[in-house]
PDB file of N, CA and C in Angstrom:
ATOM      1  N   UNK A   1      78.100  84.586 208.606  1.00  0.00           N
ATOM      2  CA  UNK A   1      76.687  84.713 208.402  1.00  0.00           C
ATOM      3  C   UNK A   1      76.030  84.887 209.760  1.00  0.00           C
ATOM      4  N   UNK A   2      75.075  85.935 209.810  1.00  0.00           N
ATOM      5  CA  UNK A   2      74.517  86.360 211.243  1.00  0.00           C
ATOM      6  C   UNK A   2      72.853  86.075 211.189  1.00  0.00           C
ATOM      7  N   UNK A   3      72.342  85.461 211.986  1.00  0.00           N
ATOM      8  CA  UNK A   3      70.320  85.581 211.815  1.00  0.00           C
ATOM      9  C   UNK A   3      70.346  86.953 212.296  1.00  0.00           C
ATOM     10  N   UNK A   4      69.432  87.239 211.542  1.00  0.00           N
ATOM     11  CA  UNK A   4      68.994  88.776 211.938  1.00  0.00           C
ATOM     12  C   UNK A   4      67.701  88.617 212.985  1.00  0.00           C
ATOM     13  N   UNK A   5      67.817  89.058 214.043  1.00  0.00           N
ATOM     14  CA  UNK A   5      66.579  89.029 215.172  1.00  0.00           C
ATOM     15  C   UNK A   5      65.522  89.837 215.142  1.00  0.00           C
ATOM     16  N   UNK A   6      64.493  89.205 215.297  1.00  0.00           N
ATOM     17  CA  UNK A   6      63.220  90.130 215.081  1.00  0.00           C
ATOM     18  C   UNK A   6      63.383  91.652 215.515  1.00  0.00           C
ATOM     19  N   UNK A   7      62.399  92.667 214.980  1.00  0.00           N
ATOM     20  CA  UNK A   7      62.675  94.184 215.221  1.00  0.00           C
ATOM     21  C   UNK A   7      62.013  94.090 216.713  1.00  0.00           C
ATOM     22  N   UNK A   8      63.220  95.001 217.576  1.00  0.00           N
ATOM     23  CA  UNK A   8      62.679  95.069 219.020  1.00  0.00           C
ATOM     24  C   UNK A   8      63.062  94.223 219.444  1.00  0.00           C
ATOM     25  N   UNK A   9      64.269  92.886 218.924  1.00  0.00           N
ATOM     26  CA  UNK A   9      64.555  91.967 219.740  1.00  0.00           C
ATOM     27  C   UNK A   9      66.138  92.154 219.842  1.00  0.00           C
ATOM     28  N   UNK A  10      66.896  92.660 218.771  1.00  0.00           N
ATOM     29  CA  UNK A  10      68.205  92.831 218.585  1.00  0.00           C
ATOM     30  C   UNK A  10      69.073  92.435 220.010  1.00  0.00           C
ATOM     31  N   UNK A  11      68.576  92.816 220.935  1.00  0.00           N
ATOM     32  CA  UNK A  11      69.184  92.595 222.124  1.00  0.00           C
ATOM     33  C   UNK A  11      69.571  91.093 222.493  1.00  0.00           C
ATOM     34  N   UNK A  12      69.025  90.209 221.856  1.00  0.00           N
ATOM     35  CA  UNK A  12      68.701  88.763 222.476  1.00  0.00           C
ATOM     36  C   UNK A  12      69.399  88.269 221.416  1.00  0.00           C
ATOM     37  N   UNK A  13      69.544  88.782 220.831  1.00  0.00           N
ATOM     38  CA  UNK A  13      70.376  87.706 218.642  1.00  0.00           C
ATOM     39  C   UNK A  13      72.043  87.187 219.761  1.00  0.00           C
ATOM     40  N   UNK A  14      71.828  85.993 219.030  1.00  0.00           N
ATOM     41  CA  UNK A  14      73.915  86.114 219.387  1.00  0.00           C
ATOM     42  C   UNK A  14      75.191  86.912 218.891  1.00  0.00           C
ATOM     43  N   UNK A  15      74.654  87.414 218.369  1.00  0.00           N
ATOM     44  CA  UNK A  15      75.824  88.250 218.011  1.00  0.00           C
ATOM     45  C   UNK A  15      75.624  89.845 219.094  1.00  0.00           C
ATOM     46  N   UNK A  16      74.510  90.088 219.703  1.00  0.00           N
ATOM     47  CA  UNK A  16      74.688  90.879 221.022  1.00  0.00           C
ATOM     48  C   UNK A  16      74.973  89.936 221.700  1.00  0.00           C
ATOM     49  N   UNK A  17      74.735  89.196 222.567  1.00  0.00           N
ATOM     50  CA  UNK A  17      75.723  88.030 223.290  1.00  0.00           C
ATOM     51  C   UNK A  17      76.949  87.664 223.044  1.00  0.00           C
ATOM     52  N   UNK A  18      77.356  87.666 221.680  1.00  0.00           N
ATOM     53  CA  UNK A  18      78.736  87.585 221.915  1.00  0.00           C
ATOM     54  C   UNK A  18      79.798  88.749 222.169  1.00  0.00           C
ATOM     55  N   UNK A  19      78.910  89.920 221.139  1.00  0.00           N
ATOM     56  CA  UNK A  19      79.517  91.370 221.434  1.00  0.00           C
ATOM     57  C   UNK A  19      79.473  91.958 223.308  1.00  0.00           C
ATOM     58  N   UNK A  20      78.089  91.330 223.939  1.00  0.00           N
ATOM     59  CA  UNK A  20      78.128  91.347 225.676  1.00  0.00           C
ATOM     60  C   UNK A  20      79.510  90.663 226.254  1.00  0.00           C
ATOM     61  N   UNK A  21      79.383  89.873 225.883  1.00  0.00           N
ATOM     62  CA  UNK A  21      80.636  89.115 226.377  1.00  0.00           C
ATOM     63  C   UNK A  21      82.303  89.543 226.059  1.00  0.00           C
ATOM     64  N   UNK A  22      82.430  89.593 224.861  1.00  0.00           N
ATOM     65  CA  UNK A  22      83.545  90.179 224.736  1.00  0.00           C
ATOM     66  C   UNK A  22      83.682  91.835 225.356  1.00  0.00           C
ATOM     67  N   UNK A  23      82.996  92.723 225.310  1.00  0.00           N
ATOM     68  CA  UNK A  23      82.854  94.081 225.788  1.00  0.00           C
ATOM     69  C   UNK A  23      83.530  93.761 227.292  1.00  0.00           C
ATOM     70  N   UNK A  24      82.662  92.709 227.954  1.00  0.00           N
ATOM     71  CA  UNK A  24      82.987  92.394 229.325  1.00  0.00           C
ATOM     72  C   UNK A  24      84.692  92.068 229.400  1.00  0.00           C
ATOM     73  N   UNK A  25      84.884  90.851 228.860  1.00  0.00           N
ATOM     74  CA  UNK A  25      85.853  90.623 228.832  1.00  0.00           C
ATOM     75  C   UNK A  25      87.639  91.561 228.983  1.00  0.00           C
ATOM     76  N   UNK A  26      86.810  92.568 227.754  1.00  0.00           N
ATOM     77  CA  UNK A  26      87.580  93.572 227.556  1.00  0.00           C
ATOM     78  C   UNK A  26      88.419  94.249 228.672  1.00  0.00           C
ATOM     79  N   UNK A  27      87.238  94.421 229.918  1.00  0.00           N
ATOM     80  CA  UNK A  27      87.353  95.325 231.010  1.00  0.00           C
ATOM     81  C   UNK A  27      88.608  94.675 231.833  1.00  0.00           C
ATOM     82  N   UNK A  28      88.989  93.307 231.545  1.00  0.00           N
ATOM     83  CA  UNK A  28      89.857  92.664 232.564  1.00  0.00           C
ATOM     84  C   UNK A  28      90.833  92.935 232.114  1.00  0.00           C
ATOM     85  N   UNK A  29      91.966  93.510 232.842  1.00  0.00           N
ATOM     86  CA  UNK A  29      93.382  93.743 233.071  1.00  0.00           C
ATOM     87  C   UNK A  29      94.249  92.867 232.510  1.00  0.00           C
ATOM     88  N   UNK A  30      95.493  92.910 231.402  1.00  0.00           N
ATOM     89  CA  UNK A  30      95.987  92.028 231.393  1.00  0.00           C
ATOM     90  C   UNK A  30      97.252  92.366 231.707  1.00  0.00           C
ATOM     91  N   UNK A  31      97.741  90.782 232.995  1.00  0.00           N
ATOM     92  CA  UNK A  31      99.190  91.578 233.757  1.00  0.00           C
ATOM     93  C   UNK A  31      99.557  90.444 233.014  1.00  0.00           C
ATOM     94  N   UNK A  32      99.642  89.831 231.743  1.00  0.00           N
ATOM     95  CA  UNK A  32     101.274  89.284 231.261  1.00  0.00           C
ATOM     96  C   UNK A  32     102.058  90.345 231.182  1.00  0.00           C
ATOM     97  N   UNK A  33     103.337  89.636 231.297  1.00  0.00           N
ATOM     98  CA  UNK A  33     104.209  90.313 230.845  1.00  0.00           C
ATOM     99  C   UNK A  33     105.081  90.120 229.670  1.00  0.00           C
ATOM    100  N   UNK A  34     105.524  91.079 229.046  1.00  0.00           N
ATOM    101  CA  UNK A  34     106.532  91.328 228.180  1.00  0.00           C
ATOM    102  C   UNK A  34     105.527  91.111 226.559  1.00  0.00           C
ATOM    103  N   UNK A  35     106.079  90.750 225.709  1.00  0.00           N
ATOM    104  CA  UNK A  35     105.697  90.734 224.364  1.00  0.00           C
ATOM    105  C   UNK A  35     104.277  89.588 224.280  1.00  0.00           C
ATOM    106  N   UNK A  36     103.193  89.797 224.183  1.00  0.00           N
ATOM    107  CA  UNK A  36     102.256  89.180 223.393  1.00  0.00           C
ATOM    108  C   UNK A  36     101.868  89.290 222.469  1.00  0.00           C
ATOM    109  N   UNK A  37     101.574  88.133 221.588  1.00  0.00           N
ATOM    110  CA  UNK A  37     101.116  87.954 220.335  1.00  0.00           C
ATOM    111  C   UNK A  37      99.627  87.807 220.087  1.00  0.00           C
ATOM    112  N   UNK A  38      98.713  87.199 221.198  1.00  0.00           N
ATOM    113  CA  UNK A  38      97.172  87.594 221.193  1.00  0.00           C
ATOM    114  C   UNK A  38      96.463  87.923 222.325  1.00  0.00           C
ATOM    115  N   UNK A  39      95.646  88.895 221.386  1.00  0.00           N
ATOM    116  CA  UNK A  39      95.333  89.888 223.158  1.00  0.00           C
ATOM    117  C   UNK A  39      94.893  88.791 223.641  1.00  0.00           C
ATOM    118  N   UNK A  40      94.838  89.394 225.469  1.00  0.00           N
ATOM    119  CA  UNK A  40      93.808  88.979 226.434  1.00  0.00           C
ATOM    120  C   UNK A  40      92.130  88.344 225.708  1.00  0.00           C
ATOM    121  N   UNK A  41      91.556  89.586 225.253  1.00  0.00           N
ATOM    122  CA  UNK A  41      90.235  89.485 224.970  1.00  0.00           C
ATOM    123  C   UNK A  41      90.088  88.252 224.125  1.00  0.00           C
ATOM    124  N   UNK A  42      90.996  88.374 222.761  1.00  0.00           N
ATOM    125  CA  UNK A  42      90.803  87.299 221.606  1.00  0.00           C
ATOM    126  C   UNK A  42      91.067  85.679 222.576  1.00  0.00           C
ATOM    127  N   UNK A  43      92.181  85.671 223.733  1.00  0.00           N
ATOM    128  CA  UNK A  43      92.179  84.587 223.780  1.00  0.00           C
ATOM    129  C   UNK A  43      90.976  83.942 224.808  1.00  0.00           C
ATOM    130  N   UNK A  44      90.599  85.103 225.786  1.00  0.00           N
ATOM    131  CA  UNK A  44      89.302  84.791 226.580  1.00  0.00           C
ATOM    132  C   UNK A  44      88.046  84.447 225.888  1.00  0.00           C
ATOM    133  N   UNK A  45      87.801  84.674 224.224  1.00  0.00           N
ATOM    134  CA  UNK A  45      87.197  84.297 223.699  1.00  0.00           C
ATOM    135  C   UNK A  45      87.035  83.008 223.126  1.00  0.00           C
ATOM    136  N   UNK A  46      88.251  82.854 223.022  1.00  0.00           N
ATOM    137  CA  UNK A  46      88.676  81.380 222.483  1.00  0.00           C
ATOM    138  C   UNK A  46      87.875  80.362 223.767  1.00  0.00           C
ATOM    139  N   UNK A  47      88.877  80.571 224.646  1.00  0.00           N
ATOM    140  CA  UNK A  47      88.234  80.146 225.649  1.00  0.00           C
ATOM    141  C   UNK A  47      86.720  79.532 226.442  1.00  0.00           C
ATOM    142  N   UNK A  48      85.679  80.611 226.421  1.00  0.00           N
ATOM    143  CA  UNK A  48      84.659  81.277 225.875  1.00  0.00           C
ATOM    144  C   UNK A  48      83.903  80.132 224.723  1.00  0.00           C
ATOM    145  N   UNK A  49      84.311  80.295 223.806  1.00  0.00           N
ATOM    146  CA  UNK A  49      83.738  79.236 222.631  1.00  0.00           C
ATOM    147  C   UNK A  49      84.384  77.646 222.932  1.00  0.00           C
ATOM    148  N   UNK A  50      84.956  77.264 223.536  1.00  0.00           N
ATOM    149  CA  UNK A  50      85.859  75.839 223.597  1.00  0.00           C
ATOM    150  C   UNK A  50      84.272  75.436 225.067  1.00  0.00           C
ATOM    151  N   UNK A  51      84.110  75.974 225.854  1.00  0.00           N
ATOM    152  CA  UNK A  51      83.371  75.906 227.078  1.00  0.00           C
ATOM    153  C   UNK A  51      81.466  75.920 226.322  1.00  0.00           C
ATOM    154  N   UNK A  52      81.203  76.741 225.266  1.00  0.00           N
ATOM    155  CA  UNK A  52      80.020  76.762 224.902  1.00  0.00           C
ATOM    156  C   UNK A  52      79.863  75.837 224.076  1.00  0.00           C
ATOM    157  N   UNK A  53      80.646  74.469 223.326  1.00  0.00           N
ATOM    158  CA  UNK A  53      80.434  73.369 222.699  1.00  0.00           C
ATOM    159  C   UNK A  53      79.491  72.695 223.056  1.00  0.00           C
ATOM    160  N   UNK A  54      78.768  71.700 222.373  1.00  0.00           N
ATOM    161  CA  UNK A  54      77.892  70.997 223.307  1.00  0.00           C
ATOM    162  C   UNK A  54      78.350  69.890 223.709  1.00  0.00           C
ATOM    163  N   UNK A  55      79.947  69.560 223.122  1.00  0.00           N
ATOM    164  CA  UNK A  55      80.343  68.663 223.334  1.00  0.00           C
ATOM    165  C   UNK A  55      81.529  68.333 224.346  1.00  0.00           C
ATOM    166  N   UNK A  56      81.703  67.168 225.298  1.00  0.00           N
ATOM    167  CA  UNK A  56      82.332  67.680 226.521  1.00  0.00           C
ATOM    168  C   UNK A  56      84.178  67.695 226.319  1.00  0.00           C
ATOM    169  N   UNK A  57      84.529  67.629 225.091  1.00  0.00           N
ATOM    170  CA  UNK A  57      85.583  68.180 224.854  1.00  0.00           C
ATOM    171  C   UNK A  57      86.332  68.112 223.177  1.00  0.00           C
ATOM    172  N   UNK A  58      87.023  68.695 223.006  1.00  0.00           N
ATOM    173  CA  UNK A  58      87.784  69.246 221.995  1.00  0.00           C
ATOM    174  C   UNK A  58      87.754  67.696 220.922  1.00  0.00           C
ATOM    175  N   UNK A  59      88.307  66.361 221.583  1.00  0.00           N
ATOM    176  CA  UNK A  59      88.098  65.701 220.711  1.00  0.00           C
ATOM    177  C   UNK A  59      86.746  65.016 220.432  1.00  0.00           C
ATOM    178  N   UNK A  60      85.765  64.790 221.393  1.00  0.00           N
ATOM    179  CA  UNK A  60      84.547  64.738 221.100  1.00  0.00           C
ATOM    180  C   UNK A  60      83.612  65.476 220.239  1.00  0.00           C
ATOM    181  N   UNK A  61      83.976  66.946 219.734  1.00  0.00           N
ATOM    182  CA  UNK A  61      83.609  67.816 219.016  1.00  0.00           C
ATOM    183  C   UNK A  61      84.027  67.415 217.448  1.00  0.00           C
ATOM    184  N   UNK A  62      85.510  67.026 217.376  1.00  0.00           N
ATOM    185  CA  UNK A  62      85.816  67.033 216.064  1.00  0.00           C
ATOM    186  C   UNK A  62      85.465  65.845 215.591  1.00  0.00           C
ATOM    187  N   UNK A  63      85.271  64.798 216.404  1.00  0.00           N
ATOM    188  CA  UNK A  63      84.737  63.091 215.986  1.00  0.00           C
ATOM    189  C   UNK A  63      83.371  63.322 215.508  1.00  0.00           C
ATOM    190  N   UNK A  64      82.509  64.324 216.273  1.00  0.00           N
ATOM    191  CA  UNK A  64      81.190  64.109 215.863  1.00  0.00           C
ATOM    192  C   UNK A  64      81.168  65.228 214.638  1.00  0.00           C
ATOM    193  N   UNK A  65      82.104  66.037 214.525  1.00  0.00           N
ATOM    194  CA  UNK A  65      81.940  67.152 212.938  1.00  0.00           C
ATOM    195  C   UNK A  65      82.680  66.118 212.330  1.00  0.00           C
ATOM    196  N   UNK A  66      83.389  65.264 212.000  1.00  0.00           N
ATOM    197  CA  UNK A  66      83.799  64.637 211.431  1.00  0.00           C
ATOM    198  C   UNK A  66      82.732  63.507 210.675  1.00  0.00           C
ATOM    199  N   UNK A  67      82.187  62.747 211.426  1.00  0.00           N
ATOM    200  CA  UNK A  67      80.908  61.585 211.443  1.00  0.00           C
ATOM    201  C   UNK A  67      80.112  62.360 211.234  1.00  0.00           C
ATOM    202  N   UNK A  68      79.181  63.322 211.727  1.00  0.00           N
ATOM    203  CA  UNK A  68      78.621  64.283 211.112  1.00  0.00           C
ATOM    204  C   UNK A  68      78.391  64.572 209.145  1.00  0.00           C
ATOM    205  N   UNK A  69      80.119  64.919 208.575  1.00  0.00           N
ATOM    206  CA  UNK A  69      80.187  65.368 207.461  1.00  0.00           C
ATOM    207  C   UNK A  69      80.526  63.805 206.620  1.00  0.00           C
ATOM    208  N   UNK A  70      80.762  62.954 207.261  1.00  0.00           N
ATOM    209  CA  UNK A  70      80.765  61.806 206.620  1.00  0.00           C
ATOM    210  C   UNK A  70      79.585  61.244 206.028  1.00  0.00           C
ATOM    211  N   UNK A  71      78.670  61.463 206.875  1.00  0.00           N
ATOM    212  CA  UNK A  71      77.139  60.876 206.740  1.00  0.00           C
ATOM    213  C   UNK A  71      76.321  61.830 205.812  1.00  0.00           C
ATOM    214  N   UNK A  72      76.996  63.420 205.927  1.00  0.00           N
ATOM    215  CA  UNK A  72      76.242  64.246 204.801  1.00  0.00           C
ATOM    216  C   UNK A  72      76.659  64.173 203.387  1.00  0.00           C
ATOM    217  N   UNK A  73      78.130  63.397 203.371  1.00  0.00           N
ATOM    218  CA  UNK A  73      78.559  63.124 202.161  1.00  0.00           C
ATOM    219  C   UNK A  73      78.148  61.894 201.319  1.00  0.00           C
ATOM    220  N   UNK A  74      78.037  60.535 202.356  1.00  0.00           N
ATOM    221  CA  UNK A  74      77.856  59.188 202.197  1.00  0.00           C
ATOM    222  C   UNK A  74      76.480  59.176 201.871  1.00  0.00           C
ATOM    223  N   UNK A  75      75.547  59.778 202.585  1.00  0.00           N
ATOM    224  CA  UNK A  75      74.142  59.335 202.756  1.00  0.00           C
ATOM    225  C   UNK A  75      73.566  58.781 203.550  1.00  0.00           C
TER     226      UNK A  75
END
């Protein structure tokens, strides 16, 4: 699901920000070698989204979506 950005704003929606970013991304060289299974780009994205959390890491994120969906279930 995408917000659609006001007319004349399209530029500023996140989904041009994320399409900016990955485009960029794109441009970087990838010297692994031999057989990969996910590009460069997909994993610089990953990357990318793990860093734009608001939370300061991976398990702090899932404790609070966790407690989060507890409290929307519980009341």
């Amino acid at each position: 699901m995408s917000i659609v950005a006001p007319k004349g704003r399209k530029h500023l929606s996140a989904d041009a920000l994320l399409g900016f970013v990955r485009r960029s991304l794109a441009t970087i060289a990838d010297d692994r070698g031999g057989d990969v299974e996910i590009p460069l780009p997909d994993a610089l994205m990953s990357a990318f989204a793990v860093f734009s959390l608001t939370s300061p890491s991976l398990l702090a994120f899932d404790k609070q979506r966790v407690e989060g969906n507890l409290e929307t279930i519980a009341g």
